[in-house]
N, C-alpha and C. Protein backbone atom coordinates (compact mmCIF):
# COMPACT_ATOMS: atom_id res chain seq x y z
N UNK A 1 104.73 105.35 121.43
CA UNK A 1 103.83 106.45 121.15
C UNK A 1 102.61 106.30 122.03
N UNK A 2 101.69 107.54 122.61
CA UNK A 2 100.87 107.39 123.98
C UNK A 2 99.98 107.68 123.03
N UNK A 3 99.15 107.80 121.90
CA UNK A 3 98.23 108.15 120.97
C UNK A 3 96.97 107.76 121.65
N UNK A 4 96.10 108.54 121.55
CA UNK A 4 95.00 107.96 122.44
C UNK A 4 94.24 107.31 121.48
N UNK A 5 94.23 107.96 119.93
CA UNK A 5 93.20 106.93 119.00
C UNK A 5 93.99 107.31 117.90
N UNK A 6 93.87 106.47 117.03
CA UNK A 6 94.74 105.98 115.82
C UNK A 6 93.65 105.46 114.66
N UNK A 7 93.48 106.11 113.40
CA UNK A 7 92.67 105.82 112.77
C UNK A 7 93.39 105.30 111.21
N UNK A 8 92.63 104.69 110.60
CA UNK A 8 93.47 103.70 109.23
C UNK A 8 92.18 104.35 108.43
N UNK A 9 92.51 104.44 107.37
CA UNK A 9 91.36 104.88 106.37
C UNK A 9 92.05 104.22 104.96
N UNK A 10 91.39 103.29 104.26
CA UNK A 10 91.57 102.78 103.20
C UNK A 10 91.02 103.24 101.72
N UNK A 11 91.62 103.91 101.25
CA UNK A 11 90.94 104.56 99.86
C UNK A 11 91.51 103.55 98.83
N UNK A 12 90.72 103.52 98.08
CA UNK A 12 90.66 102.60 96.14
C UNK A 12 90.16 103.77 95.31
N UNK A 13 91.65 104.05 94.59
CA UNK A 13 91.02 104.70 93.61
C UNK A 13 90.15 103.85 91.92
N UNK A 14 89.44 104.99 91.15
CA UNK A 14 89.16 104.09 90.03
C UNK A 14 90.60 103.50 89.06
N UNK A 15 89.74 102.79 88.11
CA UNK A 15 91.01 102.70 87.32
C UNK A 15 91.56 104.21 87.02
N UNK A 16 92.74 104.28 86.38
CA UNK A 16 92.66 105.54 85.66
C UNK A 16 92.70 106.58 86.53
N UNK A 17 92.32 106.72 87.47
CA UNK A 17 92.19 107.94 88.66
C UNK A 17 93.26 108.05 89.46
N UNK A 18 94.31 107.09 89.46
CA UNK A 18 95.33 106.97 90.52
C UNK A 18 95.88 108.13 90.83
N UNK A 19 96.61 108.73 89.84
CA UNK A 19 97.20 109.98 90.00
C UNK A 19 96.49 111.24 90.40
N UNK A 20 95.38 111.08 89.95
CA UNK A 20 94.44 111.99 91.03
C UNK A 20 94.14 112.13 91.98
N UNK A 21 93.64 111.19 92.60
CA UNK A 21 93.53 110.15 94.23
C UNK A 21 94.93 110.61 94.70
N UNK A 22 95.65 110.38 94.24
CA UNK A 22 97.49 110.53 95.21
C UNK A 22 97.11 112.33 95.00
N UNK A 23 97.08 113.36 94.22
CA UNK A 23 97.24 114.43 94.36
C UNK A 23 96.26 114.61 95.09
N UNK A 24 95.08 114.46 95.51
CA UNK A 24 94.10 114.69 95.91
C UNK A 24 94.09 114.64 97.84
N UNK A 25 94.74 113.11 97.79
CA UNK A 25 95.03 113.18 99.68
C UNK A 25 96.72 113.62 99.46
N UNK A 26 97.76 113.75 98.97
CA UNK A 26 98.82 114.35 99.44
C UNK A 26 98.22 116.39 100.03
N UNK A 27 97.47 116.55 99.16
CA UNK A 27 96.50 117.91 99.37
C UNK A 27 96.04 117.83 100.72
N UNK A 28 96.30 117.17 101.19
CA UNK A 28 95.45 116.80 102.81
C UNK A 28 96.37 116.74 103.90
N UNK A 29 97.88 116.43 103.41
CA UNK A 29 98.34 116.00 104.38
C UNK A 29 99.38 117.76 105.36
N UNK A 30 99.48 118.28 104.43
CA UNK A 30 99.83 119.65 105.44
C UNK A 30 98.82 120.35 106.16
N UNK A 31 97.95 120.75 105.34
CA UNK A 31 96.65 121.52 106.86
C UNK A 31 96.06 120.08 108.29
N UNK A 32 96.22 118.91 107.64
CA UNK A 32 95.64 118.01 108.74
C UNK A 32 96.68 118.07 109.66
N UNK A 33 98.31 117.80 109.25
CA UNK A 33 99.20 118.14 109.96
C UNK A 33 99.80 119.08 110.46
N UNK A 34 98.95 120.11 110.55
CA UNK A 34 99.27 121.50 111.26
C UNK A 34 98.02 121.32 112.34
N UNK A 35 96.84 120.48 112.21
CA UNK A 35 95.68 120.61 113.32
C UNK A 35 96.73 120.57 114.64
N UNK A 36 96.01 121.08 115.86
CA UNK A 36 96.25 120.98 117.04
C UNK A 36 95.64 119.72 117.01
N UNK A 37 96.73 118.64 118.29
CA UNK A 37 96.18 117.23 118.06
C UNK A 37 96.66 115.64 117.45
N UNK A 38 96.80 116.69 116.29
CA UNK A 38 97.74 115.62 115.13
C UNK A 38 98.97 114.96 115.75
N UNK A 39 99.31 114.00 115.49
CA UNK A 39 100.44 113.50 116.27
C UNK A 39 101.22 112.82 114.94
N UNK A 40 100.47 112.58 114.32
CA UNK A 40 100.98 111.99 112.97
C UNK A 40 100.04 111.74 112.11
N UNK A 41 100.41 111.79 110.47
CA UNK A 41 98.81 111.76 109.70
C UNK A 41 99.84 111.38 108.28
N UNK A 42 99.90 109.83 107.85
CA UNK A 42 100.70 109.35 107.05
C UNK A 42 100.44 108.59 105.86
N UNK A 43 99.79 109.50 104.62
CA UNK A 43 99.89 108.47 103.21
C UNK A 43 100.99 107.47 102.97
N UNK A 44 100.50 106.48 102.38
CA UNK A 44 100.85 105.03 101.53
C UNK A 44 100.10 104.73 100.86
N UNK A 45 101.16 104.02 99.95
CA UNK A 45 99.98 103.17 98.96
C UNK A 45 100.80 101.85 98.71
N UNK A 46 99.67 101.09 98.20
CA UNK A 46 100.09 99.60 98.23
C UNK A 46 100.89 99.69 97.05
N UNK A 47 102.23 98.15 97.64
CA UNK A 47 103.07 98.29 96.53
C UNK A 47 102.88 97.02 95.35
N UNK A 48 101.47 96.62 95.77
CA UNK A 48 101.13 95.41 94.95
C UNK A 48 100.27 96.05 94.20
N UNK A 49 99.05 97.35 94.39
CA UNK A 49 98.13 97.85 93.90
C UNK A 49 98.08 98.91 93.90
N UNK A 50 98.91 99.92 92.87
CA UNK A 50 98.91 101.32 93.18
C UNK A 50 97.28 102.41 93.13
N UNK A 51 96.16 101.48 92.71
CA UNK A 51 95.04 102.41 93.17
C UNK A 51 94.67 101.90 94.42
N UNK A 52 95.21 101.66 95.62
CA UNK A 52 95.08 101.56 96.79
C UNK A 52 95.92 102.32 97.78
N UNK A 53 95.14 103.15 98.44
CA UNK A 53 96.09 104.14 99.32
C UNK A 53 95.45 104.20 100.96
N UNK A 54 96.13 104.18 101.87
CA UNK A 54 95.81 103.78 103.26
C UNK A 54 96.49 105.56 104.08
N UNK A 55 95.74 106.11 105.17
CA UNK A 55 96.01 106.91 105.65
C UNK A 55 96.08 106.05 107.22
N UNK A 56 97.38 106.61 107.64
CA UNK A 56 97.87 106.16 109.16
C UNK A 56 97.94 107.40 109.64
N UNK A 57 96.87 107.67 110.60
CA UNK A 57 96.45 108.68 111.50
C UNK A 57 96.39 108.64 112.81
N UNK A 58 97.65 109.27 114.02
CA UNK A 58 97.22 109.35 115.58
C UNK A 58 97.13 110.68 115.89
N UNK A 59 96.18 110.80 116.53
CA UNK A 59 95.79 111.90 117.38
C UNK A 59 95.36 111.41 118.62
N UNK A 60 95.70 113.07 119.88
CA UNK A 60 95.79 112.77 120.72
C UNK A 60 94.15 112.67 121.27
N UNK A 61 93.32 112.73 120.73
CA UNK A 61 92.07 112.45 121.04
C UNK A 61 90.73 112.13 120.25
N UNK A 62 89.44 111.83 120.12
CA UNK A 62 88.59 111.62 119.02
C UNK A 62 88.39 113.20 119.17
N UNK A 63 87.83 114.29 120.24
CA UNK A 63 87.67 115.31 119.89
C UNK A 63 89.05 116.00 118.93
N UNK A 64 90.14 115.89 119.07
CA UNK A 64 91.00 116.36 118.14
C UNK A 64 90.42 116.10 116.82
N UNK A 65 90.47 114.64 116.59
CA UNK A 65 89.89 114.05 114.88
C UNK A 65 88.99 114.83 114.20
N UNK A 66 88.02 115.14 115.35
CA UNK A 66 86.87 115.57 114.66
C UNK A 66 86.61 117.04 114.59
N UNK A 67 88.07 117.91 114.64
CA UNK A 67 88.32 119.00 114.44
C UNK A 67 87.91 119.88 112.54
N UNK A 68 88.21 120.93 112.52
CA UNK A 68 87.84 121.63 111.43
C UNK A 68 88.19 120.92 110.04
N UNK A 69 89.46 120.92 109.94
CA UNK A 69 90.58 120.15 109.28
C UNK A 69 90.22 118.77 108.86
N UNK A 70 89.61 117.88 109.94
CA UNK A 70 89.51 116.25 109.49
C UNK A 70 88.79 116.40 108.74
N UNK A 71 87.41 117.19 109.77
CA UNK A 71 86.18 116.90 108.61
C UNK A 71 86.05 117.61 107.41
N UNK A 72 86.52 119.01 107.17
CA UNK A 72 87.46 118.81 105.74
C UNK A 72 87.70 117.74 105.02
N UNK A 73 88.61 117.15 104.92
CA UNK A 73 89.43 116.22 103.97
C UNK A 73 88.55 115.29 104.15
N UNK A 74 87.56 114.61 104.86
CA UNK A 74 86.67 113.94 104.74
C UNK A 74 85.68 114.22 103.64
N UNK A 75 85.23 115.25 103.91
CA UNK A 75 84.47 116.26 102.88
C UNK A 75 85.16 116.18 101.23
N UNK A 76 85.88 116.77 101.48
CA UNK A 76 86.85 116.84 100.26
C UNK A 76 86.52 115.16 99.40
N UNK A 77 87.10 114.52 100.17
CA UNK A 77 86.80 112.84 99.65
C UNK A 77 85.61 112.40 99.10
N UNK A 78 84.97 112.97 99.77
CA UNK A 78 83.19 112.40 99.59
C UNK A 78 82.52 113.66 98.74
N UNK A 79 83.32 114.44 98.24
CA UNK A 79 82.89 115.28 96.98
C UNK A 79 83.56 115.06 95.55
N UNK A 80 84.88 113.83 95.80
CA UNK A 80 85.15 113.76 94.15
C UNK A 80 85.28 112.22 94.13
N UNK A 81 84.42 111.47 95.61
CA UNK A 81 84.64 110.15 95.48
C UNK A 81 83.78 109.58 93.95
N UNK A 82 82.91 109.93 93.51
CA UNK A 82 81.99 109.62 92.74
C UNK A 82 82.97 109.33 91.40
N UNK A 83 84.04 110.11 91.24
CA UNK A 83 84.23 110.67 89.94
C UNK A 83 85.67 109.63 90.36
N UNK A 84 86.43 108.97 91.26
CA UNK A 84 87.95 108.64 91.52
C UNK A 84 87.87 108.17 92.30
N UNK A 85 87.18 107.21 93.10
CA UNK A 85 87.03 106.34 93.90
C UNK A 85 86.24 104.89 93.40
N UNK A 86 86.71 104.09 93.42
CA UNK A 86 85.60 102.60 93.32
C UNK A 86 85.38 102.14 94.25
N UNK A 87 85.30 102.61 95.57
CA UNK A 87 84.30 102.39 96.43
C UNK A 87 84.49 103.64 97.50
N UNK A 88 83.73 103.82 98.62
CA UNK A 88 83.56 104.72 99.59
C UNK A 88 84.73 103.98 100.58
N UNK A 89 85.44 105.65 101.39
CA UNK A 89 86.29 105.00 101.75
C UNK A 89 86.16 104.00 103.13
N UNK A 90 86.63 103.24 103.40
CA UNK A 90 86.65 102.50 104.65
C UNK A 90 87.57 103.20 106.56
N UNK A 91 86.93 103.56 107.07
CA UNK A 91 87.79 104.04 107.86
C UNK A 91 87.35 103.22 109.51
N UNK A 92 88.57 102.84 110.08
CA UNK A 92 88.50 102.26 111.22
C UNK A 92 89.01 103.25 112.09
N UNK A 93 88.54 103.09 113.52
CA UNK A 93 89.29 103.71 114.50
C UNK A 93 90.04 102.42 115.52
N UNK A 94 91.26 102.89 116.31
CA UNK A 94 92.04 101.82 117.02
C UNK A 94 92.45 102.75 118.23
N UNK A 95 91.88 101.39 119.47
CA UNK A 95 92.96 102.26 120.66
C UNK A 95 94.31 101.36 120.94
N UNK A 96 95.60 102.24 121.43
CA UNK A 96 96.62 101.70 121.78
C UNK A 96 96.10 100.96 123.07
N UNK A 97 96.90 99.54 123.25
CA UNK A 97 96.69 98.87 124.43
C UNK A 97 98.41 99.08 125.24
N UNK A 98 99.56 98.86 124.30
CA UNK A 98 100.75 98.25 125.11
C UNK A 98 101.69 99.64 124.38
């Protein structure tokens, strides 16, 4: 894959919130994956800790990322993190080397 940036975003939901948190980013994953850009944009969740959920994201550029759509669901996050999140989410960016 030639991805120019690849981003990981780590969400914890609260106790109790899990099933919300999962409806909440599965809600994310068709309009992000229709952006121009998107190359792939992939929920998981841990199979040791189901209030832990990780987004595997490549796009073909940071201007793509930071299209209408991302910052959306970013948004989205940071408006019901208060209420279904135990902590803010963590998000890294990565470039491909090989």
């Amino acid at each position: 894959m030639n991805a120019s940036l690849t981003v990981i975003a780590h969400i914890r939901a609260k106790a109790g919130q899990e099933s919300r948190v999962r409806q909440i980013l599965q809600g994310l994953l068709s309009p992000t994956r229709a952006e121009v850009g998107c190359i792939n944009y992939d929920l998981h969740r841990s199979q040791g800790d189901p209030a832990v959920f990780v987004f595997y994201e490549n796009w073909e550029s940071e201007g793509h990322l930071e299209s209408a759509c991302a910052i959306r669901a970013h948004s989205i996050l940071s408006k019901t993190g208060r209420r279904t999140l135990a902590e803010p989410v963590q998000i890294t960016k990565w470039q491909i080397l090989a």
